[in-house]
C-alpha atoms as a PDB file:
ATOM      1  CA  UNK A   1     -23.435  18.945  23.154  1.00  0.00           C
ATOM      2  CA  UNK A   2     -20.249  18.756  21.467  1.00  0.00           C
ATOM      3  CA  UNK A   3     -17.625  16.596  22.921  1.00  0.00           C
ATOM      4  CA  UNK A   4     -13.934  16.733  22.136  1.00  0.00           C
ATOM      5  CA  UNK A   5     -12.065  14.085  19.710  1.00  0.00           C
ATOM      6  CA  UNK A   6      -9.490  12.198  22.185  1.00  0.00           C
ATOM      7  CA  UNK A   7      -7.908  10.408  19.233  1.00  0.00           C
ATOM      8  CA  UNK A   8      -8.032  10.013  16.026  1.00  0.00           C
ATOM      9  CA  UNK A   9      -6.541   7.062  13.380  1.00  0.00           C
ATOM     10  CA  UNK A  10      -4.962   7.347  10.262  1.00  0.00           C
ATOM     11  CA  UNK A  11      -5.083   4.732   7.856  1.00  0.00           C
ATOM     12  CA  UNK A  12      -1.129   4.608   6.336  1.00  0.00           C
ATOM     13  CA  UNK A  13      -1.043   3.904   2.786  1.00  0.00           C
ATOM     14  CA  UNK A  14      -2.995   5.918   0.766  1.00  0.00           C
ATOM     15  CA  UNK A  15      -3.627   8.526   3.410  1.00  0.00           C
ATOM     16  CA  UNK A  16      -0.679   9.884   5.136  1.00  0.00           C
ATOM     17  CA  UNK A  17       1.763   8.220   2.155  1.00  0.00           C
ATOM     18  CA  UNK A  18       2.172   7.602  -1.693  1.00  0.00           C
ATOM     19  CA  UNK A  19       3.385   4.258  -2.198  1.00  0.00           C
ATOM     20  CA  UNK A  20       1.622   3.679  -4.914  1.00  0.00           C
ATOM     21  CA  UNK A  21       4.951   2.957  -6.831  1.00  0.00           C
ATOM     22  CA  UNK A  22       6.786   0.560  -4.831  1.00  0.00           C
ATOM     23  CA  UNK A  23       3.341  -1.434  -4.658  1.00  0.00           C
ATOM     24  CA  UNK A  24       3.016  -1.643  -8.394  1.00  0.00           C
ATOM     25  CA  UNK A  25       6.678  -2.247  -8.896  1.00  0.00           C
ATOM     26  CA  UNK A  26       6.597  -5.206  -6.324  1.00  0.00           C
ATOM     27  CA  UNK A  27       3.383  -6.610  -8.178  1.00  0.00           C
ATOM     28  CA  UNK A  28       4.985  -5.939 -11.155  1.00  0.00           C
ATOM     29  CA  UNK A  29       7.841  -8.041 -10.481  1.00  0.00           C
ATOM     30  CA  UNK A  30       5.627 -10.722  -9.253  1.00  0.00           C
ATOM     31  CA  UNK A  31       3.876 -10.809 -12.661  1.00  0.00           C
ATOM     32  CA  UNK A  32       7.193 -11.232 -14.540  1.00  0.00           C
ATOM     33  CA  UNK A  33       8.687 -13.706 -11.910  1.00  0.00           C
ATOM     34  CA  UNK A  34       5.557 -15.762 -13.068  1.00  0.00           C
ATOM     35  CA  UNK A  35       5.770 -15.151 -16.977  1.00  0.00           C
ATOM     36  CA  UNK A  36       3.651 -12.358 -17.462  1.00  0.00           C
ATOM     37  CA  UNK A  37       3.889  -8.849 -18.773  1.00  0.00           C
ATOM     38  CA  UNK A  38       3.898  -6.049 -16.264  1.00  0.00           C
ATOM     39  CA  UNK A  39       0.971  -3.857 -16.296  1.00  0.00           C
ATOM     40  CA  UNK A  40       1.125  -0.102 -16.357  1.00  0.00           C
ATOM     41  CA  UNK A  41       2.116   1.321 -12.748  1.00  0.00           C
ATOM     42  CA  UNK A  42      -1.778   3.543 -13.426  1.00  0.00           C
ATOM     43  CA  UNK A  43      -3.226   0.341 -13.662  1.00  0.00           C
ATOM     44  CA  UNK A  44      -2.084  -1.411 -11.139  1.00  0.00           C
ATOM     45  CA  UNK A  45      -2.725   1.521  -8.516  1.00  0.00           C
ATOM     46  CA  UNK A  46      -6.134   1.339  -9.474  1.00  0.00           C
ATOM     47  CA  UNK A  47      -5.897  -2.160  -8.007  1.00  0.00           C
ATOM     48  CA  UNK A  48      -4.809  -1.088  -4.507  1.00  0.00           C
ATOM     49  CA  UNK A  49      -7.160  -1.575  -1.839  1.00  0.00           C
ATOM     50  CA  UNK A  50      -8.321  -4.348   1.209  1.00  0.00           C
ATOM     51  CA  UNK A  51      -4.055  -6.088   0.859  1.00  0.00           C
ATOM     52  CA  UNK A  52      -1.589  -7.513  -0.895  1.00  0.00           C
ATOM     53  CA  UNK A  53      -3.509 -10.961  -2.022  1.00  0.00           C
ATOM     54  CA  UNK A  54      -6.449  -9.017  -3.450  1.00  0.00           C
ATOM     55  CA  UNK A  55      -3.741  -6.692  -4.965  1.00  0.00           C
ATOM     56  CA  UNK A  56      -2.400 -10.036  -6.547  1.00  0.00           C
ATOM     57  CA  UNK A  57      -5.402 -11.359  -7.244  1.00  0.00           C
ATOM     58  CA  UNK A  58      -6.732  -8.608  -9.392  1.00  0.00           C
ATOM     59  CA  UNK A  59      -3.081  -7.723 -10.926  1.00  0.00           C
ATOM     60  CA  UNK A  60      -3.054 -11.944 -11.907  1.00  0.00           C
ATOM     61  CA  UNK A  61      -5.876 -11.807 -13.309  1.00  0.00           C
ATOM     62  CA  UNK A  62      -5.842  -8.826 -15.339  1.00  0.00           C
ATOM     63  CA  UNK A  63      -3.937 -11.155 -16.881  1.00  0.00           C
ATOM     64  CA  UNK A  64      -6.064 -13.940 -17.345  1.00  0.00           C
ATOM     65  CA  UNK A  65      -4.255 -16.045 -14.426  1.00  0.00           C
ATOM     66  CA  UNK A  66      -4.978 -16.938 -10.918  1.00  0.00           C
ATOM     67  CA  UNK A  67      -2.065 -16.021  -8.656  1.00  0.00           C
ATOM     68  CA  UNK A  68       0.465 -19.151  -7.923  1.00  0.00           C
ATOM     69  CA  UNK A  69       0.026 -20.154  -4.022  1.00  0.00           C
ATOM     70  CA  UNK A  70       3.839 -18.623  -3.801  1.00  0.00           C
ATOM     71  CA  UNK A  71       2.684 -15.446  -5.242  1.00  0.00           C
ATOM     72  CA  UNK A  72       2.113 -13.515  -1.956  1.00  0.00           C
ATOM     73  CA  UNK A  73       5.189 -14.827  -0.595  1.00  0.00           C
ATOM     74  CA  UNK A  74       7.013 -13.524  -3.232  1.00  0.00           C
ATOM     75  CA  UNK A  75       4.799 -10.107  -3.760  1.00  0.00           C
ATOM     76  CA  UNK A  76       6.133  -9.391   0.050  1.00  0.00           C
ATOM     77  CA  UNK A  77       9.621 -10.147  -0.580  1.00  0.00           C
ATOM     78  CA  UNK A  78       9.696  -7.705  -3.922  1.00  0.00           C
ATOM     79  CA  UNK A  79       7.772  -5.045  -1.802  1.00  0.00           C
ATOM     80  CA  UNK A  80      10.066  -5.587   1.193  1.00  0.00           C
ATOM     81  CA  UNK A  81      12.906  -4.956  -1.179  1.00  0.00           C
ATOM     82  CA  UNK A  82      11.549  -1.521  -2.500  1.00  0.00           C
ATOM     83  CA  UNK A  83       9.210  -0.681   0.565  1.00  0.00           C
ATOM     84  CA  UNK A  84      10.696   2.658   0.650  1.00  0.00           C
ATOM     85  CA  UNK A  85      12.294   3.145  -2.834  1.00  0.00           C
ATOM     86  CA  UNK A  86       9.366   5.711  -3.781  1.00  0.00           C
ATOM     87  CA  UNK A  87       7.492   5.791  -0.854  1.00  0.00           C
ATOM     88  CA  UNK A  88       6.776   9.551   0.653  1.00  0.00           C
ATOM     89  CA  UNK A  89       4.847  10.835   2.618  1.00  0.00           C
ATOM     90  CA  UNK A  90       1.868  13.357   1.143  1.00  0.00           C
ATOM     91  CA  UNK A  91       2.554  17.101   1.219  1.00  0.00           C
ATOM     92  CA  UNK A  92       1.519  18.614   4.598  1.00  0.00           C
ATOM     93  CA  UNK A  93       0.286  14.730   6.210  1.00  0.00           C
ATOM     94  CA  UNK A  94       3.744  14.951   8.909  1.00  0.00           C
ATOM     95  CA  UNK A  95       2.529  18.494   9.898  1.00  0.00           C
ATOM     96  CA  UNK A  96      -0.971  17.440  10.329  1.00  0.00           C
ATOM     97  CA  UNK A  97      -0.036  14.207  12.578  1.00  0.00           C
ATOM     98  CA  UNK A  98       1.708  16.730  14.547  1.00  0.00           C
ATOM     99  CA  UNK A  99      -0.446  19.245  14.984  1.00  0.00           C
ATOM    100  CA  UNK A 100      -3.263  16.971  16.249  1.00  0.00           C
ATOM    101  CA  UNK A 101      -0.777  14.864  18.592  1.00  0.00           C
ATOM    102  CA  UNK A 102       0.239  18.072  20.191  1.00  0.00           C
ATOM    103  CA  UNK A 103      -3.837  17.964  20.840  1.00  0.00           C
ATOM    104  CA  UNK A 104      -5.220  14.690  21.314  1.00  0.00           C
ATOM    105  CA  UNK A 105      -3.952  10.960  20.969  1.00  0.00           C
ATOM    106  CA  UNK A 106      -2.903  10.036  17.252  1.00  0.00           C
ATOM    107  CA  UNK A 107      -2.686   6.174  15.931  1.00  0.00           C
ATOM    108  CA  UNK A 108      -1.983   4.681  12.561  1.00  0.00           C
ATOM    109  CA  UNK A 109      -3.665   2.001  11.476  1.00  0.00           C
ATOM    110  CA  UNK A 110      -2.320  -0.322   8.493  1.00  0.00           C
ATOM    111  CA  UNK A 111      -1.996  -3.636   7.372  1.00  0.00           C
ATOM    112  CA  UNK A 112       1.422  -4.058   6.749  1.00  0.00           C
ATOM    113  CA  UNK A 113       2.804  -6.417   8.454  1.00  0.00           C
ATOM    114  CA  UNK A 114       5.904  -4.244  10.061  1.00  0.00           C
END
């Protein structure tokens, strides 16, 4: 028996937008504000994935370096800064959310913090 979906969750980044950008300019500029050269925005989007610390962690120590204890405080500033510099959302994700909120309950799940 098939039963109907009554909601379904969207995970933000990654899925419903590209912020692959801001996120590598914001770790980026956390490299440099710690004396170290940026990494390619490619690379560091291959880093995205499970938050910001494990974002730092592997960006740091691409470098050779263990992210300062100030590091995350800083990475959130820099991404709060540019959050929505580059930011879009993917080709045809807005008419999707609608169309399925016009049928069932529709959440977003993320881990930003706002």
């Amino acid at each position: 028996m098939l039963t109907r979906a009554r909601l379904v969750v969207f995970d933000l980044d990654g899925t419903l937008i590209d912020s692959r950008q801001d996120l590598a300019d914001a770790a980026n500029a956390t490299l440099v504000a710690f004396g170290h050269q940026a990494i390619p925005a490619a690379d560091v989007t291959t880093m995205v994935g499970e938050g910001a610390a494990v974002l730092l962690e592997r960006a740091f120590g691409a470098r050779g370096a263990t992210p300062p204890e100030t590091a995350l405080a800083l990475f959130l500033q820099a991404y709060g800064e540019r959050l929505t510099a580059h930011t879009r959302p993917y080709d045809g994700s807005l008419e999707c959310v609608r169309t399925l909120a016009a049928a069932m309950a529709v959440a977003v799940l993320t881990n930003k913090p706002q």
